[in-house]
N, C-alpha and C. Protein backbone atom coordinates (compact mmCIF):
# COMPACT_ATOMS: atom_id res chain seq x y z
N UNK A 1 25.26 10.65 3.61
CA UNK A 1 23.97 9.98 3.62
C UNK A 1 23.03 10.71 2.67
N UNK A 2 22.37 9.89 1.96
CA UNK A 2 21.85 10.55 0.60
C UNK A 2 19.74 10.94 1.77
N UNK A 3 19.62 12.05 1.44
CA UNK A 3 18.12 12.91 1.56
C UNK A 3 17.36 12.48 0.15
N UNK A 4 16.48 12.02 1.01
CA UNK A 4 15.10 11.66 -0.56
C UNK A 4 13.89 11.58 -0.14
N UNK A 5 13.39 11.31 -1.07
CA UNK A 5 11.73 10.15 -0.74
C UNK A 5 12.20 8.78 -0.92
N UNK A 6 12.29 8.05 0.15
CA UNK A 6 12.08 6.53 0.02
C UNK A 6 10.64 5.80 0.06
N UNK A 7 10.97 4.98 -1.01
CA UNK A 7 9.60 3.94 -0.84
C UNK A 7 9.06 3.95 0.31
N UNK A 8 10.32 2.86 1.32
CA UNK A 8 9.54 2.12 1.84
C UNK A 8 9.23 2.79 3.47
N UNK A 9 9.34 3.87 3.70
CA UNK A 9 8.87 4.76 4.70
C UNK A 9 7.99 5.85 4.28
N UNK A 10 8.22 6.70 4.47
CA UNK A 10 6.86 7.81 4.54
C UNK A 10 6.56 7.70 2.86
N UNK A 11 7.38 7.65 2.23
CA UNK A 11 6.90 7.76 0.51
C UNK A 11 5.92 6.78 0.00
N UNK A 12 5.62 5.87 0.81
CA UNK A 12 4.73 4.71 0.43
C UNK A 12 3.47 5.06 0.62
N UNK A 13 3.30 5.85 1.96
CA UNK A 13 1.96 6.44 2.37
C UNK A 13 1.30 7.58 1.07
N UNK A 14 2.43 8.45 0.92
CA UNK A 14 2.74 9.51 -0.22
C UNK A 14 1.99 9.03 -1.51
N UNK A 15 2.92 7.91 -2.00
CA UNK A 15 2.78 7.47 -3.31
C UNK A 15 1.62 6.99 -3.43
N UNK A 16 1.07 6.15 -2.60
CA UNK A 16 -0.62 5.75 -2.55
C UNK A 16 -1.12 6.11 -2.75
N UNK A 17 -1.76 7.50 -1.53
CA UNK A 17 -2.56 8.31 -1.36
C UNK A 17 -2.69 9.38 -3.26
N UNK A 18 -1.76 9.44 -4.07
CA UNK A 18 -1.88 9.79 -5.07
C UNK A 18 -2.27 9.14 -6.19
N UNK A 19 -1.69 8.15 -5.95
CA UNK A 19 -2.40 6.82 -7.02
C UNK A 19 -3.67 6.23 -6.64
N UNK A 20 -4.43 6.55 -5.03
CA UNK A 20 -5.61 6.20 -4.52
C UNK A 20 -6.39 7.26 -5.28
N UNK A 21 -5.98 8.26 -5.46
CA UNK A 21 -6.83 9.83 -5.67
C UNK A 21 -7.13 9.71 -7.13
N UNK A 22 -5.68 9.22 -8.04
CA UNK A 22 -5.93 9.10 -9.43
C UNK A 22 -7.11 8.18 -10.08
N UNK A 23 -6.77 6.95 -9.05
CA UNK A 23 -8.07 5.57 -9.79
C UNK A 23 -9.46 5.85 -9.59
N UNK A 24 -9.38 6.37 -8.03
CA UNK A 24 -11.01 6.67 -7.38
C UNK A 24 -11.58 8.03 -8.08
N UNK A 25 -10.60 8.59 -8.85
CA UNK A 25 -11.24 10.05 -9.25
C UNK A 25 -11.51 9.77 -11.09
N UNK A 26 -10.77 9.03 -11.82
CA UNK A 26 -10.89 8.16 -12.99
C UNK A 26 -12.15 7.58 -13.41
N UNK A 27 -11.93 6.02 -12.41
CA UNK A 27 -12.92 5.22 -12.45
C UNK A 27 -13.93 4.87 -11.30
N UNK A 28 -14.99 4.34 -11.83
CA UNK A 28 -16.02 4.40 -10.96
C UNK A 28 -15.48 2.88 -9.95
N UNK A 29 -15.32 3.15 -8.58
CA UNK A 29 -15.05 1.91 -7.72
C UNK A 29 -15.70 2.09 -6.79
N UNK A 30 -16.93 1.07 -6.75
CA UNK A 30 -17.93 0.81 -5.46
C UNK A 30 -17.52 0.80 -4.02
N UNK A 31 -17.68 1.00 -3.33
CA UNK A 31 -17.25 1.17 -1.65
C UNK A 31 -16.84 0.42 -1.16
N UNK A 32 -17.31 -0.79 -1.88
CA UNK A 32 -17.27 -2.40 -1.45
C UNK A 32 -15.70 -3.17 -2.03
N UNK A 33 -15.54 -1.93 -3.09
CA UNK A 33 -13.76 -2.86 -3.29
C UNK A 33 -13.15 -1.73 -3.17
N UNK A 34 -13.37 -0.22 -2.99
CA UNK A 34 -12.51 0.40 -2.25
C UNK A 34 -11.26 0.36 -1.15
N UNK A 35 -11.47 -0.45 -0.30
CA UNK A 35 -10.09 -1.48 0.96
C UNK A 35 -9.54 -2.48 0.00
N UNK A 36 -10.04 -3.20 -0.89
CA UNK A 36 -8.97 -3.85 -1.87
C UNK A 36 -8.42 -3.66 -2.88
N UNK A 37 -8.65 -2.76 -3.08
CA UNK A 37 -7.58 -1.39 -4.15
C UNK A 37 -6.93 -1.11 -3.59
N UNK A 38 -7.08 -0.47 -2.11
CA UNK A 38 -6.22 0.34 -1.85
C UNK A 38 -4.79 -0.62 -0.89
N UNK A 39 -5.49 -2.22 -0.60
CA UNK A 39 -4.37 -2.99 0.04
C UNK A 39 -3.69 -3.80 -1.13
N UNK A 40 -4.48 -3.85 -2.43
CA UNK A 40 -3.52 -4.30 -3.17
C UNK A 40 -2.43 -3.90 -4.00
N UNK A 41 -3.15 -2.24 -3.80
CA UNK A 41 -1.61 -1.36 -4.61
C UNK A 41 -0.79 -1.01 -3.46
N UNK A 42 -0.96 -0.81 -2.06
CA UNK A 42 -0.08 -0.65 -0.95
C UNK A 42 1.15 -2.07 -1.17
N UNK A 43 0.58 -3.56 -1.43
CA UNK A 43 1.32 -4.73 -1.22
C UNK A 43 2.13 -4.62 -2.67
N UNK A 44 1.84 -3.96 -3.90
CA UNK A 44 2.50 -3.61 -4.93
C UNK A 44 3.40 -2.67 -4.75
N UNK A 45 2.97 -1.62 -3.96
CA UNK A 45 4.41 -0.84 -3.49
C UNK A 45 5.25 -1.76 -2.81
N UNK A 46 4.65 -2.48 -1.73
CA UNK A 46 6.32 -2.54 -1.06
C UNK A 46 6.80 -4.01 -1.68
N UNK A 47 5.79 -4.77 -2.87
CA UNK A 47 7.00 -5.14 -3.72
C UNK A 47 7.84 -4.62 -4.21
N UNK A 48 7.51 -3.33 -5.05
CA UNK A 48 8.12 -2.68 -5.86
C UNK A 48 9.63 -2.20 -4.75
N UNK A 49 8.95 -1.63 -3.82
CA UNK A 49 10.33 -1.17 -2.53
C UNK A 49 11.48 -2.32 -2.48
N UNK A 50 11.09 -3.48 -1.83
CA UNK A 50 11.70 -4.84 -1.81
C UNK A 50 12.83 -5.03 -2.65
N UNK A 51 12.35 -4.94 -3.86
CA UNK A 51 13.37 -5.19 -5.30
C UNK A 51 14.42 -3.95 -5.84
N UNK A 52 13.87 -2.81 -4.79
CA UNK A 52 14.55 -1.61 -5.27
C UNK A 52 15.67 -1.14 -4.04
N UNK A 53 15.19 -2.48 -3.04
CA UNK A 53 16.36 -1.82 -1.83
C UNK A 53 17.33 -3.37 -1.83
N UNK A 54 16.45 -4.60 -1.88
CA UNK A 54 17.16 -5.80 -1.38
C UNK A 54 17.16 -6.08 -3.01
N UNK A 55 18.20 -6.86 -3.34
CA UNK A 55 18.59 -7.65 -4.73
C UNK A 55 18.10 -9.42 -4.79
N UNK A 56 18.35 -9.77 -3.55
CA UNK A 56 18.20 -11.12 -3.62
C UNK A 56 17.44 -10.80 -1.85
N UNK A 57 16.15 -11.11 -1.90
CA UNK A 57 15.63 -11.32 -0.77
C UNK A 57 15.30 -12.38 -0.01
N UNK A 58 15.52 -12.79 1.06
CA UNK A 58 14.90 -13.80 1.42
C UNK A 58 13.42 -13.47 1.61
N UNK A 59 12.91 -14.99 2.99
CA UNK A 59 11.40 -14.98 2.60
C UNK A 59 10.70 -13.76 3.96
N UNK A 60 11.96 -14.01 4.80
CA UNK A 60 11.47 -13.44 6.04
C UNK A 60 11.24 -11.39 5.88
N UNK A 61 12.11 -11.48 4.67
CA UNK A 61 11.98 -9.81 4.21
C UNK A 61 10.94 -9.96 3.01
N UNK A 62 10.53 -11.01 2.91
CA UNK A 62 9.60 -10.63 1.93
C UNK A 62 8.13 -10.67 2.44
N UNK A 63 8.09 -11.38 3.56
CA UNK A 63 6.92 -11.60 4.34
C UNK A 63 7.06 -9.96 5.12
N UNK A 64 7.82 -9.53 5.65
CA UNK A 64 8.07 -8.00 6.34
C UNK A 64 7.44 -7.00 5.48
N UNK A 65 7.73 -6.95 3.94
CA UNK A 65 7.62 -6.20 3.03
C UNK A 65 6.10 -6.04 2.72
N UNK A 66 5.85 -7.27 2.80
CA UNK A 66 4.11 -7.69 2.48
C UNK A 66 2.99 -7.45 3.63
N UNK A 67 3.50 -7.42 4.19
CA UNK A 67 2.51 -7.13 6.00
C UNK A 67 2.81 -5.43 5.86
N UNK A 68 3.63 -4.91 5.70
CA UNK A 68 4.43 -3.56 5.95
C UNK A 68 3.26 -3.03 4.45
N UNK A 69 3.31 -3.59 3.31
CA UNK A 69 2.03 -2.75 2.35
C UNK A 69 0.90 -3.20 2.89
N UNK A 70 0.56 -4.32 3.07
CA UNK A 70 -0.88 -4.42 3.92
C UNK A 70 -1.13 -3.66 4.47
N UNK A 71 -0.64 -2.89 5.88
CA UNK A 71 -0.64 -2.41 6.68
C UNK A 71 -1.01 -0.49 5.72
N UNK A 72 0.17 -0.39 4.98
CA UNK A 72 0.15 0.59 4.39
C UNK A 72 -1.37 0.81 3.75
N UNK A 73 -1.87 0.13 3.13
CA UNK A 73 -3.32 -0.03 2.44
C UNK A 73 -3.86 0.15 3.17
N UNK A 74 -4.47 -0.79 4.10
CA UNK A 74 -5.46 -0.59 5.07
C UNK A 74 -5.75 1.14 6.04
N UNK A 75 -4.29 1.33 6.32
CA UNK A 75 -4.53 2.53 6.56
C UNK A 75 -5.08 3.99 6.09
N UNK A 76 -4.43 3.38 4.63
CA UNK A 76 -5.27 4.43 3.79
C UNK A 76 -6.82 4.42 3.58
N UNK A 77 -7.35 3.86 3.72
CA UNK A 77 -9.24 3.53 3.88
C UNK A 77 -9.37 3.68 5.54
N UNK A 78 -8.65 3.21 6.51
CA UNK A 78 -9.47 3.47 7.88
C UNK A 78 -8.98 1.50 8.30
N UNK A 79 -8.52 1.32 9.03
CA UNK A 79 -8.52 -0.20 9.55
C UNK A 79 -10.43 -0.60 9.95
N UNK A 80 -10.94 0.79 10.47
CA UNK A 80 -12.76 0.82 10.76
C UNK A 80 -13.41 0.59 9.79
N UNK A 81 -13.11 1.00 8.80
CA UNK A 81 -14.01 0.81 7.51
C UNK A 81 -13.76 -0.86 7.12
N UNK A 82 -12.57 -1.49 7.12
CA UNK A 82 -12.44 -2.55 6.59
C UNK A 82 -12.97 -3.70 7.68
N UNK A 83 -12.87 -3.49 8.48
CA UNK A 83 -13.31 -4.33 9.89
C UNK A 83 -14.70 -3.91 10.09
N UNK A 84 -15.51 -3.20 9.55
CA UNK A 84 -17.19 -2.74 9.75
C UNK A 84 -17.92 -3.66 9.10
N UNK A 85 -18.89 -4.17 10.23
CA UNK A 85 -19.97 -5.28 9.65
C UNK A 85 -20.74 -4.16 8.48
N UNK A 86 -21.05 -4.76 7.60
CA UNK A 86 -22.34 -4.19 6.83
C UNK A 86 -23.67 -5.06 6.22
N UNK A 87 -24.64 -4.76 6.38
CA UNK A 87 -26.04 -5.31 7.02
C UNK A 87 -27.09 -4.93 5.95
């Protein structure tokens, strides 16, 4: 059994959190699209995962894959921050 970093488990959190650090420390991104940076490069990882583990996917692993980076994103900002009224 091959030892690594895989995508689509802990390396996804990994890989983010570094590519979150690179853009937000780069370029200037308002607070306000901060949670959609960070859920739309999470849903770009676990495309990227998807195509690098399954060859021909169906829809039900592709819908898994896509909730599974959602999920990944959101966490990286706080599920509180994205769900907070602001006034």
């Amino acid at each position: 059994m091959e030892q690594g970093l895989q995508i689509g488990s802990v390396g996804a959190s990994i890989i983010l959190s570094i590519l979150l650090r690179m853009i937000y420390g780069s370029f200037v991104v308002g607070n306000k699209w901060k949670p959609w940076v960070a859920v739309f490069l999470g849903m770009c990882l676990a495309v990227v995962a998807l195509f690098t583990v399954n060859r021909v996917p169906g829809y039900e692993i592709i819908v898994t894959y896509l909730v599974q980076g959602f999920m990944t994103g959101a966490t990286a900002v706080g599920l509180y921050e994205m769900t907070k009224t602001r006034v």
